[in-house]
Protein backbone atom coordinates (compact mmCIF):
# COMPACT_ATOMS: atom_id res chain seq x y z
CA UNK A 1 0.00 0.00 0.00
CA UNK A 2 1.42 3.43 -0.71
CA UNK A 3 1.54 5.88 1.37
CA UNK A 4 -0.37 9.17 0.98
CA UNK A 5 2.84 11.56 1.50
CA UNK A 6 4.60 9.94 -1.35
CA UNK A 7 1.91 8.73 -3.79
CA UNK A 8 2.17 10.88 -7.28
CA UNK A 9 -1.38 10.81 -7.55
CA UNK A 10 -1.96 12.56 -4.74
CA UNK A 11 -3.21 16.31 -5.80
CA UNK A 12 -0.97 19.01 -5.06
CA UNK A 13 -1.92 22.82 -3.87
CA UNK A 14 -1.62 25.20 -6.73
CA UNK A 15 0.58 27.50 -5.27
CA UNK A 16 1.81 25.67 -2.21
CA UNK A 17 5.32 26.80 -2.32
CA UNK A 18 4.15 30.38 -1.27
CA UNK A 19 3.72 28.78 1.97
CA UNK A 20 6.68 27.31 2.15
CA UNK A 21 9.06 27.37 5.75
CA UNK A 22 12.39 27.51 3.41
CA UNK A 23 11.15 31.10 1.42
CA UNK A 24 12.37 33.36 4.61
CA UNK A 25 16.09 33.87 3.42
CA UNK A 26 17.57 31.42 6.01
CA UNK A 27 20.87 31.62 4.22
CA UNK A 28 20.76 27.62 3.98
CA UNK A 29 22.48 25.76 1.39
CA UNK A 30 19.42 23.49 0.20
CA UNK A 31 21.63 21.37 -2.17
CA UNK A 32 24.59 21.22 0.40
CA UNK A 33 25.81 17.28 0.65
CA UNK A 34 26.92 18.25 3.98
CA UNK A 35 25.42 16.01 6.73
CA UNK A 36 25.45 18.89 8.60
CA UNK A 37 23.60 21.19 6.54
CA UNK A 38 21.17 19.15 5.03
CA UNK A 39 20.66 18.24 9.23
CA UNK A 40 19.73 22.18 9.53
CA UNK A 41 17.38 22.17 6.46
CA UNK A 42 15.84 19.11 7.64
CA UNK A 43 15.15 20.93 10.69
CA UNK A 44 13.42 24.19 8.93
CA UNK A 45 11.18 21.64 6.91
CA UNK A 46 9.72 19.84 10.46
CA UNK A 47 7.63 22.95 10.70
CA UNK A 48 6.69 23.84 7.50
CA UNK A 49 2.98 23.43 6.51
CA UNK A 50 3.51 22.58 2.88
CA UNK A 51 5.88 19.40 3.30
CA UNK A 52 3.87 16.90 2.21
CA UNK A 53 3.29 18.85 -0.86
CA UNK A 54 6.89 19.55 -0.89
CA UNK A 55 7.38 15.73 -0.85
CA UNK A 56 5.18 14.67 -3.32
CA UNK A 57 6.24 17.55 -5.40
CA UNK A 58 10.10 16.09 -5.31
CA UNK A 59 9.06 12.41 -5.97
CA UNK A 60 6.44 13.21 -8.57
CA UNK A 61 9.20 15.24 -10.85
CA UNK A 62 11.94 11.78 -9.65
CA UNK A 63 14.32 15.09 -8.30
CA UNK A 64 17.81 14.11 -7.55
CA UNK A 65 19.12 17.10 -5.82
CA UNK A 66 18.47 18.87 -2.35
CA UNK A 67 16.17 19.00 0.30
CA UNK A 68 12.88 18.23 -0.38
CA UNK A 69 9.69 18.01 2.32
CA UNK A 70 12.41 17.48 5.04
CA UNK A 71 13.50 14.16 2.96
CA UNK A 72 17.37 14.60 1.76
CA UNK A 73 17.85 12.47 -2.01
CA UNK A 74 18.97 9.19 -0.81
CA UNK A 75 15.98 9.16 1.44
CA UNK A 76 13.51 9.89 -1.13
CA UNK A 77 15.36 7.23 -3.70
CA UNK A 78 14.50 4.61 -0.75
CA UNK A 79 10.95 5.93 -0.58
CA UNK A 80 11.25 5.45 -3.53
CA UNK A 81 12.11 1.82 -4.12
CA UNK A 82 9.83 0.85 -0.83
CA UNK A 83 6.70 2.14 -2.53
CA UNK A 84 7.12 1.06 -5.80
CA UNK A 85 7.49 4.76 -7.57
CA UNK A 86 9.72 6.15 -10.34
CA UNK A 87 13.61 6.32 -9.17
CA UNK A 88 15.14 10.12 -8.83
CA UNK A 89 16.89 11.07 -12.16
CA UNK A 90 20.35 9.44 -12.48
CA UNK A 91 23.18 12.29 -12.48
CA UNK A 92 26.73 12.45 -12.64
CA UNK A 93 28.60 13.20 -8.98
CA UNK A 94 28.05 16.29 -7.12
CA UNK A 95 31.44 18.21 -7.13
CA UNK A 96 31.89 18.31 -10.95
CA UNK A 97 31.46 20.43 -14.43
CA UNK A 98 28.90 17.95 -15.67
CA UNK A 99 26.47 18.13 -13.34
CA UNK A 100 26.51 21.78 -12.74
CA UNK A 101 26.89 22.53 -16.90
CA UNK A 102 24.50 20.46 -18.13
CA UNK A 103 22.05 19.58 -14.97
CA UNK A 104 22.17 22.56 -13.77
CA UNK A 105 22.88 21.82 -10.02
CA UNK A 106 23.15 24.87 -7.60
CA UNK A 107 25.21 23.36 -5.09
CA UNK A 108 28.54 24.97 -4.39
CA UNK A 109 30.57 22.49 -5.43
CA UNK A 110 29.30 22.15 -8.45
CA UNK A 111 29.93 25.43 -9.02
CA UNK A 112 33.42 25.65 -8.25
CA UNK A 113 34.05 22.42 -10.42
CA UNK A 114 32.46 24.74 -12.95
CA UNK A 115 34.44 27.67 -12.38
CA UNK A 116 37.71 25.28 -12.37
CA UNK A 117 36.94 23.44 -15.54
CA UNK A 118 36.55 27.34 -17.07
CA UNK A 119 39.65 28.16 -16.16
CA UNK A 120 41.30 25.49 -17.53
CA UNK A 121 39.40 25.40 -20.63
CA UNK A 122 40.29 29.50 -20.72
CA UNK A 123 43.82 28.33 -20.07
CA UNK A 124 43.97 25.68 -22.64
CA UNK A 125 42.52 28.45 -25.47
CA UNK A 126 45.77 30.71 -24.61
């Protein structure tokens, strides 16, 4: 039996993420792989009226990156594979140009594996 916080039928708000705990500028790092971090944002989401939209929103769109309805991405992948739904997207490693350049990951890594690959390839071009 599925669960109603994880089902993708389940109907979503229209507008839900106005509502949202993680709007107020909390300077958190949502995509962070930090245990730490993702501890803190998992924390701001306990309260926060739309999670279960914020959940079903994640797994109903298979999203492989950040914090989503207080459920980090390997969480939600075992979700996941316990209730029988679509897999989050396959992506290269956090911490690289690939994922950031052509997956667009906002995570900080990312971006500085982007910003080191450009000044390589900005290097190489000399």
């Amino acid at each position: 039996m599925r669960s109603r916080v994880v089902s993708t039928s389940t109907r979503i708000r229209s507008g839900w993420w106005r509502l949202a705990a993680c709007r107020s500028d909390s300077g958190l790092d949502w995509y962070s792989a930090d245990p730490v971090v993702q501890a803190e944002c998992v924390r701001v989401c306990g309260g926060c009226p739309v999670r279960s939209d914020c959940l079903v929103e994640a797994m109903s769109s298979q999203d492989p990156w950040g914090i989503w309805g207080g459920v980090t991405p390997q969480q939600r992948e075992s979700l996941a594979m316990r209730h029988g739904l679509p897999l989050p997207k396959v992506l290269p490693s956090h911490g690289t140009n690939a994922r950031y350049a052509k997956h667009g990951c906002p995570c900080s890594d990312c971006r500085a594996a982007h910003a080191t690959y450009e000044r390589q390839r900005r290097a190489r071009l000399r």
